[in-house]
N, C-alpha and C. Protein backbone atom coordinates (compact mmCIF):
# COMPACT_ATOMS: atom_id res chain seq x y z
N UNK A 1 -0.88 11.65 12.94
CA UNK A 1 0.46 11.27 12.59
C UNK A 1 1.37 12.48 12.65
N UNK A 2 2.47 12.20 12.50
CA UNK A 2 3.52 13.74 12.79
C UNK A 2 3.84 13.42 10.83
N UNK A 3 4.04 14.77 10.94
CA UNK A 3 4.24 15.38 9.68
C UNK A 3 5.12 16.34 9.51
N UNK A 4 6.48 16.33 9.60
CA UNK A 4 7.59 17.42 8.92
C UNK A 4 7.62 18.63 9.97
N UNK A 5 7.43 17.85 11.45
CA UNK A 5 7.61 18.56 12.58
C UNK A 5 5.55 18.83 13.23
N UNK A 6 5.20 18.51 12.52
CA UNK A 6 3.60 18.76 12.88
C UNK A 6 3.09 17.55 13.12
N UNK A 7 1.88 17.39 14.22
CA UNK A 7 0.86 16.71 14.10
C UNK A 7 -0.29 17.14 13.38
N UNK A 8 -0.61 15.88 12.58
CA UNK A 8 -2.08 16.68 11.82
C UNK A 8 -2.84 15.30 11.48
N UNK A 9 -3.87 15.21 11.39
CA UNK A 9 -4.91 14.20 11.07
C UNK A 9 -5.24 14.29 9.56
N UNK A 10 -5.50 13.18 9.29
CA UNK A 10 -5.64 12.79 7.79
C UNK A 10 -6.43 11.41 7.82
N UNK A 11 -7.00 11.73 5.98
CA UNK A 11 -7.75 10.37 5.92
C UNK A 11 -7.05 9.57 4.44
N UNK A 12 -7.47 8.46 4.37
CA UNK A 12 -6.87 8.07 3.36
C UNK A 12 -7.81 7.07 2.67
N UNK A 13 -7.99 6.59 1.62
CA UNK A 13 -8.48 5.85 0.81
C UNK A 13 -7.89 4.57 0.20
N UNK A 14 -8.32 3.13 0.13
CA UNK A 14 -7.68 2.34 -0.41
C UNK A 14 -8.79 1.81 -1.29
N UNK A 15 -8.27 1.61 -2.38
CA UNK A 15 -9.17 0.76 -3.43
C UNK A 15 -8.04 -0.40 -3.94
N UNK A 16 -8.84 -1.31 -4.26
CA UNK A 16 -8.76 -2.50 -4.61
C UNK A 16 -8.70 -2.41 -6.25
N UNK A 17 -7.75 -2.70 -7.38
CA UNK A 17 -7.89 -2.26 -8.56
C UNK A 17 -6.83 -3.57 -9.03
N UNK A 18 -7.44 -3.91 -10.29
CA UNK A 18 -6.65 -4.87 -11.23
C UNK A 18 -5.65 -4.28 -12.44
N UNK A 19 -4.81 -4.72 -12.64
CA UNK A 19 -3.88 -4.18 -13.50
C UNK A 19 -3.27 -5.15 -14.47
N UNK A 20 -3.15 -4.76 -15.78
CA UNK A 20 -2.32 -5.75 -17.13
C UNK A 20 -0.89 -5.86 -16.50
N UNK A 21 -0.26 -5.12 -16.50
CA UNK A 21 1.31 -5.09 -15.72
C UNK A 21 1.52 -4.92 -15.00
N UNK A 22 2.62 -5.65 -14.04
CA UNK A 22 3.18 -5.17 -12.74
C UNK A 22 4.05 -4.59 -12.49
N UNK A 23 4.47 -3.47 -13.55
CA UNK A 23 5.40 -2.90 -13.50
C UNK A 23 4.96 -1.19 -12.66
N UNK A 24 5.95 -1.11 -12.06
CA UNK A 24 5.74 0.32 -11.36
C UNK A 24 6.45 1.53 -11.73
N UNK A 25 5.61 2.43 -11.92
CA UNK A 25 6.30 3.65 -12.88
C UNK A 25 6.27 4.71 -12.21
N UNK A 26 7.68 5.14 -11.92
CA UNK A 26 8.24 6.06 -10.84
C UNK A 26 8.39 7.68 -11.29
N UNK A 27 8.10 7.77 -12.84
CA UNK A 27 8.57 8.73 -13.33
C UNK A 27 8.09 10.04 -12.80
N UNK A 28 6.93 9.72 -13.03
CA UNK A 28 5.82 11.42 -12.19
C UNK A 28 6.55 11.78 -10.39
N UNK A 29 7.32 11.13 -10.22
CA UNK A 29 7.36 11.68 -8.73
C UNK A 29 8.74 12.60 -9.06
N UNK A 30 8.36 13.69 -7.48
CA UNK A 30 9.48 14.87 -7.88
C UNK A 30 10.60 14.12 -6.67
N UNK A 31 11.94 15.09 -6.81
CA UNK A 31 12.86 14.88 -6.36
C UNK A 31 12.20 14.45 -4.94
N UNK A 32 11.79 15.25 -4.05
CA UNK A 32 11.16 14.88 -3.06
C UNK A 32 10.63 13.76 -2.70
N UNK A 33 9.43 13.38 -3.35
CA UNK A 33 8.78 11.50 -3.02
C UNK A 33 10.18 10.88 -3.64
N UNK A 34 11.40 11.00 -4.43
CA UNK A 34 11.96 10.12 -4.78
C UNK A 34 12.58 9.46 -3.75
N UNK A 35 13.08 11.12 -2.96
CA UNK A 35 14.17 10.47 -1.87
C UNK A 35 13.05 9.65 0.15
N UNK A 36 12.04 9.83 -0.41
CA UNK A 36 11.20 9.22 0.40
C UNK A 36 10.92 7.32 -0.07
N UNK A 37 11.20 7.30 -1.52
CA UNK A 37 10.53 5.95 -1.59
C UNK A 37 11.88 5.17 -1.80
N UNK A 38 11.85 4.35 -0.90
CA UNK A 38 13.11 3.77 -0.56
C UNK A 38 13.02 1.99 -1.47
N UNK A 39 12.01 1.78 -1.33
CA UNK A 39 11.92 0.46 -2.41
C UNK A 39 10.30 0.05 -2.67
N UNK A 40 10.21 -0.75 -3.76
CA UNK A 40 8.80 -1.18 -3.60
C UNK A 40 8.84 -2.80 -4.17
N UNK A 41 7.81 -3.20 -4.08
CA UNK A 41 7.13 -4.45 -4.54
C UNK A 41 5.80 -4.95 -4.36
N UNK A 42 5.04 -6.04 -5.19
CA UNK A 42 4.12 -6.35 -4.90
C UNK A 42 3.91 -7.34 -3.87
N UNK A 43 2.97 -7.38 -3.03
CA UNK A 43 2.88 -8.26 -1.67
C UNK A 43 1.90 -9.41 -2.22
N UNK A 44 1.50 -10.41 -1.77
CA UNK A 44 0.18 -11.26 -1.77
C UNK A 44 -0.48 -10.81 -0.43
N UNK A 45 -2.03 -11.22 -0.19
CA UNK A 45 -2.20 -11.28 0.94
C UNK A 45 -1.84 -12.17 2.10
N UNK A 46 -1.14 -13.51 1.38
CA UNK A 46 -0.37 -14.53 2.28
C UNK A 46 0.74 -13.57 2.58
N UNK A 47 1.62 -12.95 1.72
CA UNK A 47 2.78 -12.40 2.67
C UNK A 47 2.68 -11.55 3.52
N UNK A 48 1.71 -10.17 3.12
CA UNK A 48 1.37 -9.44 4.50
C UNK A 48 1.00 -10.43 5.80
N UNK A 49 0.48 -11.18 5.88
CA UNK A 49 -0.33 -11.77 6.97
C UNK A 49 1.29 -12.59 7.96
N UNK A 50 1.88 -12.86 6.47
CA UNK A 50 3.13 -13.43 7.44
C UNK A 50 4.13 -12.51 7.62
N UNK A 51 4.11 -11.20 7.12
CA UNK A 51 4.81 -10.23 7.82
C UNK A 51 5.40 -9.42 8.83
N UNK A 52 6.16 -9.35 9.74
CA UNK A 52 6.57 -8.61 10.81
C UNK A 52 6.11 -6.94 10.21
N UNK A 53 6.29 -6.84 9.12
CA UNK A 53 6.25 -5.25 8.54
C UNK A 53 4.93 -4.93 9.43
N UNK A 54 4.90 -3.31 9.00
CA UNK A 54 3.71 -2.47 9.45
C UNK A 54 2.59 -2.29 8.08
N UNK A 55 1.87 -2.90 7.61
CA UNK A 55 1.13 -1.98 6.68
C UNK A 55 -0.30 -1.52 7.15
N UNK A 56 -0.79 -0.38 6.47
CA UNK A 56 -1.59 0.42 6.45
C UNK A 56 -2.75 -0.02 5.32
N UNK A 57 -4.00 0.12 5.84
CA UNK A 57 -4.68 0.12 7.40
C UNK A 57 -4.50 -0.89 7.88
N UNK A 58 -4.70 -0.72 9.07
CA UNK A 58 -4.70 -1.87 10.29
C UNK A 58 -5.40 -2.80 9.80
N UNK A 59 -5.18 -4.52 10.09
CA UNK A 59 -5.65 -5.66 9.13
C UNK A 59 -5.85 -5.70 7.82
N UNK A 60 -5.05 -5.17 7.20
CA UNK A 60 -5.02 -5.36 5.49
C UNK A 60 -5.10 -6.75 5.23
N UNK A 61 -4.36 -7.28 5.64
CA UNK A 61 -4.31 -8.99 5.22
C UNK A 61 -5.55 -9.38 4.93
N UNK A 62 -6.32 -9.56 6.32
CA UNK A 62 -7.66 -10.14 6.11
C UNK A 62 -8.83 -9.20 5.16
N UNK A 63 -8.59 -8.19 5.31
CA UNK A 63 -9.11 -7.52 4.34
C UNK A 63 -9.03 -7.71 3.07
N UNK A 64 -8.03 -7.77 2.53
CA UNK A 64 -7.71 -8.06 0.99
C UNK A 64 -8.23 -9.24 0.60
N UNK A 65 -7.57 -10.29 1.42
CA UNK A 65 -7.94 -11.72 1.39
C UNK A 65 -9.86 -11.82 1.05
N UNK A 66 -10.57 -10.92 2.21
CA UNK A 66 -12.12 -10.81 1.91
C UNK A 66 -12.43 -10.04 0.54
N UNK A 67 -12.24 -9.25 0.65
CA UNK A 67 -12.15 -8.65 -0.85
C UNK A 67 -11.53 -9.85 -2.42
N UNK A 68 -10.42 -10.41 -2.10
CA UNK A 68 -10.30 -11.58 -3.04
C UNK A 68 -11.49 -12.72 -3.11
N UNK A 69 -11.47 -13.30 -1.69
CA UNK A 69 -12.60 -14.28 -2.12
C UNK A 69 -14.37 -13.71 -2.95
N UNK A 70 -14.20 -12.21 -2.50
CA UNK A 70 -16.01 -12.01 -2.86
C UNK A 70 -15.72 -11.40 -4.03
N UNK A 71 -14.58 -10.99 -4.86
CA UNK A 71 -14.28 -10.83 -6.29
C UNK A 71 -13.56 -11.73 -7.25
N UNK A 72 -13.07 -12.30 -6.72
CA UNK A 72 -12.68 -13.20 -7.98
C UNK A 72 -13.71 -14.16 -8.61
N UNK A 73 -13.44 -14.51 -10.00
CA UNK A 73 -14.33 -15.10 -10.21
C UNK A 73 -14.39 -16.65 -10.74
């Protein structure tokens, strides 16, 4: 990916995690990530799948969706 005039390779991690609230708490980020995060919200895996957006990694939808059916209970 390009990075702040660089190419550089990276890896990334996604976990799957349950939460009491859906509230998102912005406070810990510095001026910097602030002016990077332009909005947020929570998705379902029905809306990614019907999304034009880009998300990361490639096939999240069905992913999540597999991950829902073999954890919920």
């Amino acid at each position: 990916m390009q990075w702040r005039e660089r190419k550089v390779l990276h890896r990334e991690r996604f976990f799957l995690a349950r939460a009491a609230s859906v509230a998102v708490d912005t406070s810990g980020l510095d001026e910097r990530e602030k002016s990077w995060t332009l909005e947020h919200r929570w998705w379902s895996a029905d809306e990614i799948a019907a999304s034009s957006d880009r998300f990361e990694p490639g096939g999240l939808a069905a992913r999540l969706a597999a991950l829902l059916r073999n954890t919920l209970s």
